[in-house]
C-alpha atoms as a PDB file:
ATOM      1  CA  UNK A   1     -14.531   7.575 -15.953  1.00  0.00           C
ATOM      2  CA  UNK A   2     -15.537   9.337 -12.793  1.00  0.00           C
ATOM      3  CA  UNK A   3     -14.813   6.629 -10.494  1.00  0.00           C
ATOM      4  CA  UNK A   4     -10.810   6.522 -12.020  1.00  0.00           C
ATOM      5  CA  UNK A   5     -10.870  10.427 -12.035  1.00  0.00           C
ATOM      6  CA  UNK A   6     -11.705  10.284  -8.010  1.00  0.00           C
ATOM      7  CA  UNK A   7      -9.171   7.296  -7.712  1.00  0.00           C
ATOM      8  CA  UNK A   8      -6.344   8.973  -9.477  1.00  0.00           C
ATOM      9  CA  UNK A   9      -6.631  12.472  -7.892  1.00  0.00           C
ATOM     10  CA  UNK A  10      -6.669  10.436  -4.562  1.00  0.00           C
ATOM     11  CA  UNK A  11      -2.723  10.103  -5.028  1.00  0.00           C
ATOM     12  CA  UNK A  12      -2.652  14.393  -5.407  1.00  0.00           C
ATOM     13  CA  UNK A  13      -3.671  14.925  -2.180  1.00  0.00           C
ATOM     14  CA  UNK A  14      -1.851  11.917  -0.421  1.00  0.00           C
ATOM     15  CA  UNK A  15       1.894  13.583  -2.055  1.00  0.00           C
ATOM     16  CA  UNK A  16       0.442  16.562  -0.679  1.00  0.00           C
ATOM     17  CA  UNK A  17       0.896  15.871   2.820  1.00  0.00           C
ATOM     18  CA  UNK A  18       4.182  13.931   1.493  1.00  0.00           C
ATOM     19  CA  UNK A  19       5.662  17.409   0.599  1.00  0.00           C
ATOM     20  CA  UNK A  20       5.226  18.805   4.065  1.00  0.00           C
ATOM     21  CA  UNK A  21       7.081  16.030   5.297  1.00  0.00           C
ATOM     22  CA  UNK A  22      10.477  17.225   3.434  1.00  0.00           C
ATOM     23  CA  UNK A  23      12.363  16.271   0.849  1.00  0.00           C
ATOM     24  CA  UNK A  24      13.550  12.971   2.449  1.00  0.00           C
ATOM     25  CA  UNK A  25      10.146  12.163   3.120  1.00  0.00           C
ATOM     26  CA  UNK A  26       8.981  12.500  -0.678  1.00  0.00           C
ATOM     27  CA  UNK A  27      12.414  11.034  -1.713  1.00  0.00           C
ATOM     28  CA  UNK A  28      11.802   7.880   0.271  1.00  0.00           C
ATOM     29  CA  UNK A  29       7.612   7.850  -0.795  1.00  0.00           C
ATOM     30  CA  UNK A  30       8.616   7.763  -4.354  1.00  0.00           C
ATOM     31  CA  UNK A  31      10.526   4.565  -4.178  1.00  0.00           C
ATOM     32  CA  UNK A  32       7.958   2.961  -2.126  1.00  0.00           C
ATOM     33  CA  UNK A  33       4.664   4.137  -4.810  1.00  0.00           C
ATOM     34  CA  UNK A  34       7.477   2.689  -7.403  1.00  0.00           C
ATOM     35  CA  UNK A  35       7.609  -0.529  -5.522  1.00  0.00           C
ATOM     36  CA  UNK A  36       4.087  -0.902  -4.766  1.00  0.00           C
ATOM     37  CA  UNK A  37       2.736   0.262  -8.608  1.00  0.00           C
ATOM     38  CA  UNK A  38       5.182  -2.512  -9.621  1.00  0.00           C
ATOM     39  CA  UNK A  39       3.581  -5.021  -7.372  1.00  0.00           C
ATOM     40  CA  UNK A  40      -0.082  -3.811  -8.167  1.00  0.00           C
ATOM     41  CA  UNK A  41      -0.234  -5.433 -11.736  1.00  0.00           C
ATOM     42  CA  UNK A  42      -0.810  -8.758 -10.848  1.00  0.00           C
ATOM     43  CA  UNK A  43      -3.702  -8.035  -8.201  1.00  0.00           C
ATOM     44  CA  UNK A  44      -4.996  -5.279 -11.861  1.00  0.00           C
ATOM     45  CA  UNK A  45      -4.862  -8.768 -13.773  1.00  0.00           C
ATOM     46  CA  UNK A  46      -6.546 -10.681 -11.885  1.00  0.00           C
ATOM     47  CA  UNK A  47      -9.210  -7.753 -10.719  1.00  0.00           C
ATOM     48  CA  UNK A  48      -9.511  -7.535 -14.525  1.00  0.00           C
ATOM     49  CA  UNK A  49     -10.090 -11.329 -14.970  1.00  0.00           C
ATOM     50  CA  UNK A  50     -12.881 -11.295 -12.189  1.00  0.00           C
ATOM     51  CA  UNK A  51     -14.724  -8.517 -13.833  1.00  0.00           C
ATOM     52  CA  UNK A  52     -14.500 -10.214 -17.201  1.00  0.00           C
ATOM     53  CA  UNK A  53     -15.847 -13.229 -15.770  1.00  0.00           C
ATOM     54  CA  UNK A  54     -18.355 -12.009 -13.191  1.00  0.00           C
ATOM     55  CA  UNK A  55     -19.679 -10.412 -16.475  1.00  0.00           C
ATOM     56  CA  UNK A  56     -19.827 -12.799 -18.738  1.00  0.00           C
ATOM     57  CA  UNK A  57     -21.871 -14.911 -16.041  1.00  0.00           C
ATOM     58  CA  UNK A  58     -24.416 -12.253 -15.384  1.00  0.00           C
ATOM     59  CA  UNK A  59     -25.009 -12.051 -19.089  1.00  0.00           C
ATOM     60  CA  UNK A  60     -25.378 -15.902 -19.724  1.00  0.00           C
ATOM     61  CA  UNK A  61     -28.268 -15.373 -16.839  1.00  0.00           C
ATOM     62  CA  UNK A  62     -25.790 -17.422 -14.290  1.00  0.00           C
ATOM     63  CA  UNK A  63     -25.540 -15.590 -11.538  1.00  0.00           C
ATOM     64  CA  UNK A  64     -25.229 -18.699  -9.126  1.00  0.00           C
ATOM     65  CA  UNK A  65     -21.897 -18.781 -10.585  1.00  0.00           C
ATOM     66  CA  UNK A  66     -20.459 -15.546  -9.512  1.00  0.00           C
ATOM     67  CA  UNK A  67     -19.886 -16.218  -5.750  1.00  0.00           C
ATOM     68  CA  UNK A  68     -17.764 -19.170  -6.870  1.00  0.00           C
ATOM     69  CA  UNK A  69     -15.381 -17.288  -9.653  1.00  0.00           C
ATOM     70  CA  UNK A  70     -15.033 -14.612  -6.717  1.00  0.00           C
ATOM     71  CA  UNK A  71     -13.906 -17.600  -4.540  1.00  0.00           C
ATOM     72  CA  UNK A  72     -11.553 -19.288  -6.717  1.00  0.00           C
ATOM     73  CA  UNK A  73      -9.792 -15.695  -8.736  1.00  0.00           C
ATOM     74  CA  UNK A  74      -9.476 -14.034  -4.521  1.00  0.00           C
ATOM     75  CA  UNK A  75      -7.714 -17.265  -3.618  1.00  0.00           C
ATOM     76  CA  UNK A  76      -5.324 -17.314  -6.397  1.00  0.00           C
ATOM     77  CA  UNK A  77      -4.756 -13.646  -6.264  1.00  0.00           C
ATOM     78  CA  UNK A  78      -4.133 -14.163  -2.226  1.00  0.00           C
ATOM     79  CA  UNK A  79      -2.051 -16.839  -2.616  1.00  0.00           C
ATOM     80  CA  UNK A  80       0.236 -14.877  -5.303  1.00  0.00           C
ATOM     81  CA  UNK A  81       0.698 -11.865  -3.470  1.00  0.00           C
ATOM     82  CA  UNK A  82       1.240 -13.658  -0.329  1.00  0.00           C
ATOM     83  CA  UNK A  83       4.400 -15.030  -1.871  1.00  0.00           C
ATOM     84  CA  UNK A  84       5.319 -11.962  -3.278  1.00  0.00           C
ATOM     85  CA  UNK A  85       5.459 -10.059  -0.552  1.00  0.00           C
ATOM     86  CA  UNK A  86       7.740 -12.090   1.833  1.00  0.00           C
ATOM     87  CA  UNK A  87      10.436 -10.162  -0.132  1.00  0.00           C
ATOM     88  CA  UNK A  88       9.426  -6.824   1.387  1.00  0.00           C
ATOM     89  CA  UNK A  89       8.984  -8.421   4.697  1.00  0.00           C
ATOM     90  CA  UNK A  90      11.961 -10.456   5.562  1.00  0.00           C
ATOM     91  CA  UNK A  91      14.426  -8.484   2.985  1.00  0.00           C
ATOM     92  CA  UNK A  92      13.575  -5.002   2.652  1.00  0.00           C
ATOM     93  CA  UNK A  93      16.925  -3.488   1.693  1.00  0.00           C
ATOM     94  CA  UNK A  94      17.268  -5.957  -1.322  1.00  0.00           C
ATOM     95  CA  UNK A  95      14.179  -4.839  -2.920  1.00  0.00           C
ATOM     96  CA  UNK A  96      14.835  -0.766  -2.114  1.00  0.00           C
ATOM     97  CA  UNK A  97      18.846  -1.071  -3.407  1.00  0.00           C
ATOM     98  CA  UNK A  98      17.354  -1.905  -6.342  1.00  0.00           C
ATOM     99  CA  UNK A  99      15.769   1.576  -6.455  1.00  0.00           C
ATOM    100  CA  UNK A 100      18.647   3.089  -3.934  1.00  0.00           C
ATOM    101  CA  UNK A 101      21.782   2.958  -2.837  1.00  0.00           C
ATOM    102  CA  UNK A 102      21.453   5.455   0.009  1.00  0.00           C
ATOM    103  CA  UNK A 103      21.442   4.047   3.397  1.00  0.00           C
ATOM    104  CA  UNK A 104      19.355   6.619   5.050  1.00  0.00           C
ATOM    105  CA  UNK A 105      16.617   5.915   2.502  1.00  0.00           C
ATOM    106  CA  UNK A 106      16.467   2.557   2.624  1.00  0.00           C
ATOM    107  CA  UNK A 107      16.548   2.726   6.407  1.00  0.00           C
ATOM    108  CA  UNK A 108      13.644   5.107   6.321  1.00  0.00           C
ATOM    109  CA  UNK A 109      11.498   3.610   3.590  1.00  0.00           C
ATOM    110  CA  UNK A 110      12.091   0.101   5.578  1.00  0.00           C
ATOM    111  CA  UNK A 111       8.728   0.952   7.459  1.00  0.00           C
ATOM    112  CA  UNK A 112       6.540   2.252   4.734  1.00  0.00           C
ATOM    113  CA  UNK A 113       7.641  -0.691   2.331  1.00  0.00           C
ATOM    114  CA  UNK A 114       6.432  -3.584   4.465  1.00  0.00           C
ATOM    115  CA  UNK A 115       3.341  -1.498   5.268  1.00  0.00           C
ATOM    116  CA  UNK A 116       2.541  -1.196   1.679  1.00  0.00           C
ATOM    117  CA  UNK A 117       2.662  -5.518   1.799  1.00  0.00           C
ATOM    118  CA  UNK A 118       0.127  -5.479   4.443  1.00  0.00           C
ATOM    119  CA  UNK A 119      -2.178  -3.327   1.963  1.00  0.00           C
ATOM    120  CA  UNK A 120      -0.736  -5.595  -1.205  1.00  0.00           C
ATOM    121  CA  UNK A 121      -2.397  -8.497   0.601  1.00  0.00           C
ATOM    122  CA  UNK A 122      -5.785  -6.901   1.825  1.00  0.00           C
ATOM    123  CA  UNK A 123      -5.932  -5.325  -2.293  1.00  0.00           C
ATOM    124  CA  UNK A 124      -5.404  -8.689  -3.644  1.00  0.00           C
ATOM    125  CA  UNK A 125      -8.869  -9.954  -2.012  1.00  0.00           C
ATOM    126  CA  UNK A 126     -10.538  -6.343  -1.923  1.00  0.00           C
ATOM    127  CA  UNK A 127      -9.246  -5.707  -5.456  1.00  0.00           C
ATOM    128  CA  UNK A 128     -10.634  -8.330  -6.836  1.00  0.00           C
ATOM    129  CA  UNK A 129     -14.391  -8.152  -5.055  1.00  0.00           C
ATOM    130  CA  UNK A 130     -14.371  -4.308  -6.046  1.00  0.00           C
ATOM    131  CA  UNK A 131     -13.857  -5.441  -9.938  1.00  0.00           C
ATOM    132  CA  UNK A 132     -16.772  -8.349  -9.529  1.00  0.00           C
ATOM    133  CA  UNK A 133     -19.239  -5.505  -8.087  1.00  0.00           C
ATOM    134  CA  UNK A 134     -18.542  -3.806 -10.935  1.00  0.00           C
ATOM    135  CA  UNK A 135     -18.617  -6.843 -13.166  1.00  0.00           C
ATOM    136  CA  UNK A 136     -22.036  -7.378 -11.803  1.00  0.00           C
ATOM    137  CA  UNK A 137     -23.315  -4.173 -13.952  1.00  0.00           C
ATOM    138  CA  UNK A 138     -23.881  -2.487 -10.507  1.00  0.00           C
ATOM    139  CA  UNK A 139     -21.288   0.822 -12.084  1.00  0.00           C
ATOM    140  CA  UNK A 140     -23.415   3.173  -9.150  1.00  0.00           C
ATOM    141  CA  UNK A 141     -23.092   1.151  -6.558  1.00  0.00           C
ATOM    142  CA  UNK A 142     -19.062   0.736  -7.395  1.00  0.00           C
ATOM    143  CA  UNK A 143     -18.920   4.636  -7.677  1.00  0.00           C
ATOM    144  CA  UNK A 144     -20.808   4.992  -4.346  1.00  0.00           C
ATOM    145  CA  UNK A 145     -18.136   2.138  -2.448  1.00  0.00           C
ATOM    146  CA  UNK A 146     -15.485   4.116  -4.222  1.00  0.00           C
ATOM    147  CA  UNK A 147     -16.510   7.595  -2.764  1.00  0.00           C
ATOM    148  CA  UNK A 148     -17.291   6.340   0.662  1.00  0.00           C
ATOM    149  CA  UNK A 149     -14.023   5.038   0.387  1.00  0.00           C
ATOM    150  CA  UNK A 150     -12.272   7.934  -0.434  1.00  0.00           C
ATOM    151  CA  UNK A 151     -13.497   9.680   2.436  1.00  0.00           C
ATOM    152  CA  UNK A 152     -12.180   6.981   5.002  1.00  0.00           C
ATOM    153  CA  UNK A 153      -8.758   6.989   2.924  1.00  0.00           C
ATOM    154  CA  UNK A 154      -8.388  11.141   3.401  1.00  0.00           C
ATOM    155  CA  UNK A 155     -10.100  11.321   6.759  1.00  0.00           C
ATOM    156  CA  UNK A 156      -6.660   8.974   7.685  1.00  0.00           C
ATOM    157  CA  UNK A 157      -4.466  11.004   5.654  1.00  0.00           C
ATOM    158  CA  UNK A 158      -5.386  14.592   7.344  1.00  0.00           C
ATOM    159  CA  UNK A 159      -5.469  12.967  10.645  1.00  0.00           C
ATOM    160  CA  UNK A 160      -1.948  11.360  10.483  1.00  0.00           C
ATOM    161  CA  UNK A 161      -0.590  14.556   8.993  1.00  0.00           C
ATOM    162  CA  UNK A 162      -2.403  16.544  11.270  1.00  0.00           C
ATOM    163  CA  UNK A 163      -1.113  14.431  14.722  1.00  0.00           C
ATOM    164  CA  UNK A 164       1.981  12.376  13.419  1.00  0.00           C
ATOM    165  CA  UNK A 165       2.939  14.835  10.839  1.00  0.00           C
ATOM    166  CA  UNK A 166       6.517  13.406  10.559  1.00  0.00           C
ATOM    167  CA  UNK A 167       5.609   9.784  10.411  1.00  0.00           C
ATOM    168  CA  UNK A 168       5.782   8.588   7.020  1.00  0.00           C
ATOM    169  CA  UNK A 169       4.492   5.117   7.708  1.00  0.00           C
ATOM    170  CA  UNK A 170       1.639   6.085   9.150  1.00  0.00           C
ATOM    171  CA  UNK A 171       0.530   8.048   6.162  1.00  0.00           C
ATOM    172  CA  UNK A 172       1.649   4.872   3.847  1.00  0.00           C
ATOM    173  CA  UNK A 173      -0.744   2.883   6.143  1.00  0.00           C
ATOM    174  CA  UNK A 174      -3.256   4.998   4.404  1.00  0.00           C
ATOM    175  CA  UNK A 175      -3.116   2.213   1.318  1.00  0.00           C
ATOM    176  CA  UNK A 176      -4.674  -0.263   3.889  1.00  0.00           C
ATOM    177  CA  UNK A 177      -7.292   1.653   5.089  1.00  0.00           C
ATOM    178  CA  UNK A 178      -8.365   2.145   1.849  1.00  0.00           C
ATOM    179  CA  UNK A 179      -7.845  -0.924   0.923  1.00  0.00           C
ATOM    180  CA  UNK A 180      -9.627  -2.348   3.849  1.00  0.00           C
ATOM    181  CA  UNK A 181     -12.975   0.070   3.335  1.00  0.00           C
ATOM    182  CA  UNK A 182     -13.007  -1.217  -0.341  1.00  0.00           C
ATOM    183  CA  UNK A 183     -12.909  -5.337   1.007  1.00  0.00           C
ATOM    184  CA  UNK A 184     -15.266  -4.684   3.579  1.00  0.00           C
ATOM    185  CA  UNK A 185     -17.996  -2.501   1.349  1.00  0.00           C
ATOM    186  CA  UNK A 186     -17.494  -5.199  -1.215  1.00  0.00           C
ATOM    187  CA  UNK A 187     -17.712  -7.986   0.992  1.00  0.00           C
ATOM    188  CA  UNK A 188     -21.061  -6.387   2.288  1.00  0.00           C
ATOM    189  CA  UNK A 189     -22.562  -5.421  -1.116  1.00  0.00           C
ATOM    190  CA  UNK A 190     -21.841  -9.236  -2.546  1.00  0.00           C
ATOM    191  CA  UNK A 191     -23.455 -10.647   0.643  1.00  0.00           C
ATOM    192  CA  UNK A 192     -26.316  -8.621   0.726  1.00  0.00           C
ATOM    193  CA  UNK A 193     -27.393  -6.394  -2.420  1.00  0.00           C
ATOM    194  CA  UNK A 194     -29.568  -6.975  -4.920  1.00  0.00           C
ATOM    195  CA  UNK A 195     -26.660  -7.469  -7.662  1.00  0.00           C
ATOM    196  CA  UNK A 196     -28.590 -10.691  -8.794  1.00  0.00           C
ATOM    197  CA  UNK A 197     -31.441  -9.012 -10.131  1.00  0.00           C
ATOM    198  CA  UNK A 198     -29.198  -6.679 -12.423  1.00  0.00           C
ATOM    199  CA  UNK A 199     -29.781  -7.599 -15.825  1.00  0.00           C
ATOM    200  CA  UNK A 200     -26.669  -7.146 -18.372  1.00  0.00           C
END
């Protein structure tokens, strides 16, 4: 409950800074958190799946089989999202007339949208490993990787709206530092912590 309350509030402070920006700015950062919520739920189903499974394994005693459902669920949830995104890249102002028809917003939420992809695509692997640390019964160690996180997400957003404080796509890139800090604490804690000896 914590860990979603920190998560959550996490947006508060990012449309914070969005406000200071202008109208235009918060205009153009609701469409893109539309478009990126929207393009979240597969990357929650499969982070769901993984935590299901991981679980399940850890109760049956089979822990040698939760590297391998982390393997298989991060490629399919790569692969997905990989697809998925090409839209954003390569046609931006299809996806944001479907939310606009103002041509100064789509210009402007051009950037922000395909950097949102590049944090779809790290969230679809770092997603998933978050959901099988927590499927592992490790909850403290989740909560800790979520904190840390936290702090490397709003140490970028006061910077960025401290020096660039009319860039909007460099607070959006936000999303993949966070994103990025969750993979690469996950990646760490599967490699190297002592997950296996939790007992479920």
């Amino acid at each position: 409950m914590l860990q979603s309350w920190i998560s959550v509030s996490s947006w508060f402070v990012f449309f914070l800074f969005i406000e200071k920006m202008g109208a235009r700015a918060l205009s153009v950062s609701t469409i893109i958190k539309s478009i990126y919520i929207i393009m979240m739920i597969p990357i929650w189903g499969f982070s769901s799946a993984t935590n299901t499974l991981v679980s399940n394994a850890m109760g049956g005693e089979r822990q040698f089989e939760v590297l391998g459902i982390v393997r298989k669920v991060t490629g399919l949830s790569f692969v997905f999202i990989f697809f998925i995104i090409q839209v954003n890249i390569f046609f931006p102002e299809f996806i944001l007339s479907i939310f606009t028809h103002n041509a100064e917003a789509i210009q402007d939420a051009t950037g922000p949208l395909r950097m949102i992809s590049g944090a779809l695509l790290v969230f679809s692997l770092g997603g998933v490993m978050f959901n099988a640390v927590s499927g592992t019964g490790s909850t403290r160690v989740s909560l800790i990787i979520e904190i840390i996180t936290l702090f490397v997400y709003f140490a970028w957003i006061i910077s960025c709206g401290t020096i660039f404080p009319r860039s909007v796509t460099l607070l959006w890139a936000s999303e993949l530092v966070y994103m990025t800090s969750m993979l690469i604490f996950s990646i760490l804690y599967l490699k190297y912590g002592r997950w296996r000896e939790v007992k479920i």
